[in-house]
Protein backbone atom coordinates (compact mmCIF):
# COMPACT_ATOMS: atom_id res chain seq x y z
CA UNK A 1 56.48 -33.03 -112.49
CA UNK A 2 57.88 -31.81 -109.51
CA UNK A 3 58.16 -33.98 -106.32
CA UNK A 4 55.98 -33.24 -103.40
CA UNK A 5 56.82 -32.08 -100.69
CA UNK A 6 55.56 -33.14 -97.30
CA UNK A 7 53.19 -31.97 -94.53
CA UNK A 8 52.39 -34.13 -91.43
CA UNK A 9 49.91 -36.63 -93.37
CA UNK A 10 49.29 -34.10 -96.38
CA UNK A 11 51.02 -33.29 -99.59
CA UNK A 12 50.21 -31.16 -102.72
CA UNK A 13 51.72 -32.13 -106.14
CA UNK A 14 50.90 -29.54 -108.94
CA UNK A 15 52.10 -29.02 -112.33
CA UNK A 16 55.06 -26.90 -113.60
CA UNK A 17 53.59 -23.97 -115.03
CA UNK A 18 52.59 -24.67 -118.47
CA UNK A 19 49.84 -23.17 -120.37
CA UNK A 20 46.75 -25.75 -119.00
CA UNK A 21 43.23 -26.69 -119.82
CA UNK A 22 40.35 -27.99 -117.82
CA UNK A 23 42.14 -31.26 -118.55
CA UNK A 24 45.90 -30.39 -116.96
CA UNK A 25 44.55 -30.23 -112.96
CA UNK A 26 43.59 -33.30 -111.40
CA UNK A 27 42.68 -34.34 -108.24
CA UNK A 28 43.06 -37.43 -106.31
CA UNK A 29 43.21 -38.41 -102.25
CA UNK A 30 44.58 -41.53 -100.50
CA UNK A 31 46.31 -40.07 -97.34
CA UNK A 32 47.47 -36.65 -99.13
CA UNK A 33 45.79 -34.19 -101.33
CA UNK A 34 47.56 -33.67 -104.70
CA UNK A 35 46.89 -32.43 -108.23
CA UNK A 36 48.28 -34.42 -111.33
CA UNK A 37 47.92 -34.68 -114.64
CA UNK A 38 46.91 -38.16 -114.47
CA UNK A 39 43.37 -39.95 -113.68
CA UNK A 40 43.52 -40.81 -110.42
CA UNK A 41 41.00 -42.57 -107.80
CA UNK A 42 38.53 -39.68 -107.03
CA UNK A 43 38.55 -38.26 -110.28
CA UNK A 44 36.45 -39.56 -113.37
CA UNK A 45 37.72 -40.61 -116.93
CA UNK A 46 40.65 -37.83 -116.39
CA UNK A 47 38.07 -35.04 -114.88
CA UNK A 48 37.33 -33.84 -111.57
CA UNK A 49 34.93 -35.58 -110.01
CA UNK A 50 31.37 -33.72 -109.99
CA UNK A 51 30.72 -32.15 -105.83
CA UNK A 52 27.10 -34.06 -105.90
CA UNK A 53 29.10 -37.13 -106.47
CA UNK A 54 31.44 -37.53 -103.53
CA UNK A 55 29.32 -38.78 -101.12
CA UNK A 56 27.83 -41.85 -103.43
CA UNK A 57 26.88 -44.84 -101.89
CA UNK A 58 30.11 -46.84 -101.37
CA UNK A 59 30.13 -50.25 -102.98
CA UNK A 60 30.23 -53.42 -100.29
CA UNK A 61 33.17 -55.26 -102.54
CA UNK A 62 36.50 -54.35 -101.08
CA UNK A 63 35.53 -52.06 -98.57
CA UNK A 64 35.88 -52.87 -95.49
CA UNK A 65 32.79 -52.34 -92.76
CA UNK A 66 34.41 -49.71 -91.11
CA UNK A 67 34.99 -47.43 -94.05
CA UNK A 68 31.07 -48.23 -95.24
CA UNK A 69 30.05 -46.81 -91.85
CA UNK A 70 31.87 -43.79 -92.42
CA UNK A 71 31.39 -42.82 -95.87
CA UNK A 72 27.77 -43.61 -95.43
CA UNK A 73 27.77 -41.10 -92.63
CA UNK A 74 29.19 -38.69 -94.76
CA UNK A 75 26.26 -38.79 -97.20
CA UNK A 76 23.49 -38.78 -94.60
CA UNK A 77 25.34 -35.27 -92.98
CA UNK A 78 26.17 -34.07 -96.93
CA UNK A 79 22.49 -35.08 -97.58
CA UNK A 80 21.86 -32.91 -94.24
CA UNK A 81 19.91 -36.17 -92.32
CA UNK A 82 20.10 -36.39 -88.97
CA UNK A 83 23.39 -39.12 -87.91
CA UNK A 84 20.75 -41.62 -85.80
CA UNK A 85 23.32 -43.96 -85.22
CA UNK A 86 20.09 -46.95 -85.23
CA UNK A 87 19.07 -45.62 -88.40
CA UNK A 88 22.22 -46.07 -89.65
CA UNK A 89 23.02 -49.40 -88.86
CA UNK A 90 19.17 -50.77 -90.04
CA UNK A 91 20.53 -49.22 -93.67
CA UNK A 92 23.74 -50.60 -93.22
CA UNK A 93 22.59 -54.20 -91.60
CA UNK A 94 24.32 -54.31 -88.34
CA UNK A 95 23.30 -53.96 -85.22
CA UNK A 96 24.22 -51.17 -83.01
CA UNK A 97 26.80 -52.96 -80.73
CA UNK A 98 28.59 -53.80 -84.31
CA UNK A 99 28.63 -50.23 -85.19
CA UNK A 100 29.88 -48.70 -81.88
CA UNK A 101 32.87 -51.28 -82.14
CA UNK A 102 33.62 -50.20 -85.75
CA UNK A 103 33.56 -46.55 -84.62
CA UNK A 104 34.00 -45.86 -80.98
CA UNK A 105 31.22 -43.07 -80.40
CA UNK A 106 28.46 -40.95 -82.08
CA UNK A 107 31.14 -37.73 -82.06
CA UNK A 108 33.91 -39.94 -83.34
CA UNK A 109 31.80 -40.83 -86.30
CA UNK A 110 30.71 -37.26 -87.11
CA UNK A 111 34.77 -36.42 -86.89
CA UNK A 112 35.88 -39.37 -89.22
CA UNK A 113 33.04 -38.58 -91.32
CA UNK A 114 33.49 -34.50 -91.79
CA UNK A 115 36.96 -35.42 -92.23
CA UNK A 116 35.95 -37.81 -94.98
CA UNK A 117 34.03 -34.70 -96.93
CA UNK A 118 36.72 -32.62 -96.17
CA UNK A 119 39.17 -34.66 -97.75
CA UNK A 120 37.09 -34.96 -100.68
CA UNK A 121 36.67 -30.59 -100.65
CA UNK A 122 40.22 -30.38 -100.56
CA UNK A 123 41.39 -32.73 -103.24
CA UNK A 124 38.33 -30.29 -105.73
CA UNK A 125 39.79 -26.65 -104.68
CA UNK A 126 42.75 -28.20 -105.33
CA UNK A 127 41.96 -28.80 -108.81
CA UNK A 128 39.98 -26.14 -109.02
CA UNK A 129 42.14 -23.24 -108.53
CA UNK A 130 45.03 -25.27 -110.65
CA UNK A 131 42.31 -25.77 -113.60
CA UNK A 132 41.77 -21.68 -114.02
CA UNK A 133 44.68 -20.48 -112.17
CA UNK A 134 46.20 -17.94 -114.28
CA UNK A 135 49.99 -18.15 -115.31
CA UNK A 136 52.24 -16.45 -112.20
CA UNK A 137 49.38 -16.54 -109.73
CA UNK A 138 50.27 -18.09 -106.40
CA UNK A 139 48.52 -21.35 -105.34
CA UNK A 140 47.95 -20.58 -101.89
CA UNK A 141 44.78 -17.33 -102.25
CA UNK A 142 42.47 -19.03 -104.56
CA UNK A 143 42.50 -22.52 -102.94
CA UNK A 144 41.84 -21.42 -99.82
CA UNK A 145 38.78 -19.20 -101.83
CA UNK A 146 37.53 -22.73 -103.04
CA UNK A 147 37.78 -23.86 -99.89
CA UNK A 148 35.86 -20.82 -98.08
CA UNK A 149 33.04 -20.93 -100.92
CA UNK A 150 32.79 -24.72 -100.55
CA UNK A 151 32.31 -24.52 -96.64
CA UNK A 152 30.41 -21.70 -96.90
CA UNK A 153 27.92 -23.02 -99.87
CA UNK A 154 27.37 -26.63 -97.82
CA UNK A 155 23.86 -27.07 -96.72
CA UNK A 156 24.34 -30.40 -95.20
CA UNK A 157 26.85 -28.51 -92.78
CA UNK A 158 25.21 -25.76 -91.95
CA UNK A 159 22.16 -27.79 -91.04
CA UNK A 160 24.41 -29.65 -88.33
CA UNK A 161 25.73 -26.52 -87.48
CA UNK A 162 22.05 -25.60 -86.66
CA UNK A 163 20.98 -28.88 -85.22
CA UNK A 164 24.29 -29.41 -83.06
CA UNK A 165 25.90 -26.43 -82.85
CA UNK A 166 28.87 -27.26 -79.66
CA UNK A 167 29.52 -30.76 -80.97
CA UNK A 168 30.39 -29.70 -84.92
CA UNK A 169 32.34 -26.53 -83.43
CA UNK A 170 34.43 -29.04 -81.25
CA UNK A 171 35.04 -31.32 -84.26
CA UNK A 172 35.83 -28.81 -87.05
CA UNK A 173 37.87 -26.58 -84.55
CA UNK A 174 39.90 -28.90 -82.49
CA UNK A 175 43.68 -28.39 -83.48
CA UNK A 176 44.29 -31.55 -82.41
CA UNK A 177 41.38 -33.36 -84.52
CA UNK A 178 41.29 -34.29 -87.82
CA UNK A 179 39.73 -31.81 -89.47
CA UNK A 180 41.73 -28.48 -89.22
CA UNK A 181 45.06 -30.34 -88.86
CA UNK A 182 43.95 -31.75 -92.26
CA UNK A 183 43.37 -28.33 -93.97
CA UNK A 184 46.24 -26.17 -91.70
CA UNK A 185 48.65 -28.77 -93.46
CA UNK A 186 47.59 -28.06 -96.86
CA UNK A 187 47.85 -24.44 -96.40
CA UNK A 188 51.53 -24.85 -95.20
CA UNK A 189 52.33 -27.20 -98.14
CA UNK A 190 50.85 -24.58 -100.73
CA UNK A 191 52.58 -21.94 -98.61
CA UNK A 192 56.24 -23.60 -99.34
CA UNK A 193 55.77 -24.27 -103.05
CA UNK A 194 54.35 -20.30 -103.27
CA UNK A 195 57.60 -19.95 -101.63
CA UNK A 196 59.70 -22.09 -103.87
CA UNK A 197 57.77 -20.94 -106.80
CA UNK A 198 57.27 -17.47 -106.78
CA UNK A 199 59.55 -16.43 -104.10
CA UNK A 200 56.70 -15.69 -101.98
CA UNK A 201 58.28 -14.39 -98.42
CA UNK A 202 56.53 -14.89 -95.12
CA UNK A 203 57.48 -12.68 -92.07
CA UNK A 204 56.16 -15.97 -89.83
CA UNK A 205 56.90 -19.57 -90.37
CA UNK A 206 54.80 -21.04 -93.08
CA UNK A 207 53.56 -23.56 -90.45
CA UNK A 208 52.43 -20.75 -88.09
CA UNK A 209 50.53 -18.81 -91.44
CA UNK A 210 49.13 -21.98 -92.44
CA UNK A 211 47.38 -22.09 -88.53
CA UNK A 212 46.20 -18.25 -88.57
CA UNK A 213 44.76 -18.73 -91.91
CA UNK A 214 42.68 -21.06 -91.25
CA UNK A 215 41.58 -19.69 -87.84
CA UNK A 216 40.77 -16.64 -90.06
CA UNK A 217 38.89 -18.05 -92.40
CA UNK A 218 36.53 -20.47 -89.32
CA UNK A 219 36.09 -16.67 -87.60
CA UNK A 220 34.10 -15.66 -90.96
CA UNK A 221 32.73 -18.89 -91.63
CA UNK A 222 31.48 -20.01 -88.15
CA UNK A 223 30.71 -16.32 -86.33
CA UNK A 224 27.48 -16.99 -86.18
CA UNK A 225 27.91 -20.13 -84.46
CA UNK A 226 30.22 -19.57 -82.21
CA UNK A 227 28.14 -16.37 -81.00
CA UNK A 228 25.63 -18.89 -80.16
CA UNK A 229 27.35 -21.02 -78.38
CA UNK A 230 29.18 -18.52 -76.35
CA UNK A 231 25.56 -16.96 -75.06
CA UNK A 232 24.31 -20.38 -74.78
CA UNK A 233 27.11 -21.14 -72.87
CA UNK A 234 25.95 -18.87 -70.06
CA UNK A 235 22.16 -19.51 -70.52
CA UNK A 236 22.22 -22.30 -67.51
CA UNK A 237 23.05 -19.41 -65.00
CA UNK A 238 20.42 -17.08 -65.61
CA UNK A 239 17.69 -19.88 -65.84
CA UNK A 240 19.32 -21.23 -61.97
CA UNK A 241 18.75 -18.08 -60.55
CA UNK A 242 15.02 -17.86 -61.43
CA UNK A 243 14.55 -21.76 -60.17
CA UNK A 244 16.48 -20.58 -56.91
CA UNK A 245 14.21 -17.25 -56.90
CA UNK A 246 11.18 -19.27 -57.56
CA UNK A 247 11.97 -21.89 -55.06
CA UNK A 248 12.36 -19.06 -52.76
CA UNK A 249 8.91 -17.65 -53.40
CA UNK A 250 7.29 -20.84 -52.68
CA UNK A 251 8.63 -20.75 -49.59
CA UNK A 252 8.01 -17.09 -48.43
CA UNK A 253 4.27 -17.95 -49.72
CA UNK A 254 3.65 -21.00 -47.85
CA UNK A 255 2.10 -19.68 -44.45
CA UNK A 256 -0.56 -18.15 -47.20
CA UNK A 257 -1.47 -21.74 -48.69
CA UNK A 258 -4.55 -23.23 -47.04
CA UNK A 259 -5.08 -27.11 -46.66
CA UNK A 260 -3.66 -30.38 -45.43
CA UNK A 261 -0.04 -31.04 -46.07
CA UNK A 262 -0.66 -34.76 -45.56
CA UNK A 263 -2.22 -37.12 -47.72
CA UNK A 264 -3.85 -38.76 -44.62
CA UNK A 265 -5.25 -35.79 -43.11
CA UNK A 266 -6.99 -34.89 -46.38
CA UNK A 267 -7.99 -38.41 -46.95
CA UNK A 268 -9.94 -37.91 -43.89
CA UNK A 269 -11.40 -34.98 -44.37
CA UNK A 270 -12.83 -36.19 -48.01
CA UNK A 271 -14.22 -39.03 -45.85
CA UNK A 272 -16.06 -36.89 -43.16
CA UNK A 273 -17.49 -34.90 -46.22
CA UNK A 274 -18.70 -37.83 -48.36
CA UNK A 275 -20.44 -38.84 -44.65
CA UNK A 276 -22.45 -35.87 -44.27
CA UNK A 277 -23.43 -35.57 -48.39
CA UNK A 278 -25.07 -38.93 -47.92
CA UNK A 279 -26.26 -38.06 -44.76
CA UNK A 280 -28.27 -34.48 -46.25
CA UNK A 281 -29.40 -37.13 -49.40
CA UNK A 282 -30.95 -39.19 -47.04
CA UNK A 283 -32.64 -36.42 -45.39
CA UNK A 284 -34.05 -35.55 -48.37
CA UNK A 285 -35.67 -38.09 -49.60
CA UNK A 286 -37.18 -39.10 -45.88
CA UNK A 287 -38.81 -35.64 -46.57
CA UNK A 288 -39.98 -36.66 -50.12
CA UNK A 289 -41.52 -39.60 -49.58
């Protein structure tokens, strides 16, 4: 097996070419992504783990708090829930002042937690594409297809896309967050073993190809988000100037208004009215009796 090479935090690890079956690919994650031919944590009994399966309920022994908060964050935005930070802790039982000092904020939970998933997408294309990847192929393309379907097909995502739109942009498409860092690092790993491989050659640096391709593939997969946001964006200036137009109607219109424009005055006029009703009863029934 050849030795990985490196990428900031990542690595990918695949098999010499060899004819393969479903069993030759394997997936695993622990601070890199790589594909073996061995079981590893995140696989099961030698296979890739099942997608429905990665966000499972974490078991309390040997996890620590902190990673229970997160992966059960995960499975509430997989499960597309709502992250209520007290509805959170009341499943996990803590309070809320233990779970903001586990996790910092709200927005730094979503970010550990999409990176979480996203670790768990990238360690399946992985062994994915190396599972049907067809002798001579590259193993750059069909990952990153995996990748784009998975993104694409995620219904938890897309429904915090919908419900938060700016924060989950900000997260997924920081450079300096987890999330694309994570998966721009991948690309350039799979980039250099193409290139060691196959003699794949690259008119940019494989770092700077990595970047653009995943830019390219957020443009498709996010478009319609970041549309939105971009009007949205502006929305707050066209809804000022009809307050300041309004405001400025009100004013224009006041020398039209009729009544007091102090709370005693019209106190007193009620008064001097509810004095002559009674008065006109009383006439009344004088002339009645």
């Amino acid at each position: 097996m050849r030795t990985p090479r490196t990428a900031g935090k990542l690595s990918v690890s695949v098999p010499p070419a060899a004819p393969r079956t479903g069993q030759d690919a394997r997936a695993s994650y622990r601070g890199s992504v790589t594909a073996t031919s061995q079981a590893q944590p995140g696989t099961r009994g030698g296979g890739v783990v099942p997608a429905q399966t990665l966000t499972r309920r974490p078991k309390s022994k040997g996890i620590s708090l902190t990673d229970r908060i997160v992966s059960t964050a995960a499975r509430w935005i997989y499960e597309g829930r709502r992250l209520d930070m007290q509805g959170l802790a009341d499943e996990l039982g803590v309070s809320r002042v233990t779970l903001f000092r586990r996790v910092g904020s709200r927005e730094e939970l979503i970010s550990q937690a999409l990176w979480r998933l996203t670790e768990r997408m990238l360690e399946l294309a992985v062994a994915r594409w190396e599972a049907e990847r067809p002798e001579g192929e590259l193993h750059t393309p069909g990952t990153i297809r995996h990748i784009n379907a998975m993104v694409a097909g995620s219904a938890g995502l897309r429904r915090l896309l919908d419900d938060e739109p700016a924060l989950t942009m900000r997260v997924l498409t920081d450079p300096r967050g987890r999330v694309q860092s994570g998966i721009v690092a991948l690309n350039e790993e799979l980039l250099r073993r193409d290139m060691e491989e196959f003699g794949l050659v690259t008119i940019i640096e494989p770092s700077a190809l990595a970047y653009a391709l995943v830019r390219l593939g957020e443009s498709f997969l996010y478009a319609d988000v970041q549309n939105a946001v971009a009007k949205t964006a502006g929305q707050w200036k066209t809804w000022y100037w009809i307050c300041f137009g309004g405001i400025i109607f009100f004013l224009l219109s006041i020398p039209l208004l009729r009544g007091r424009w102090r709370t005693r005055d019209a106190k007193r006029d009620e008064a001097e009215h509810e004095a002559k009703v009674q008065e006109e009863l009383a006439k009344i029934q004088e002339a009645t009796v």
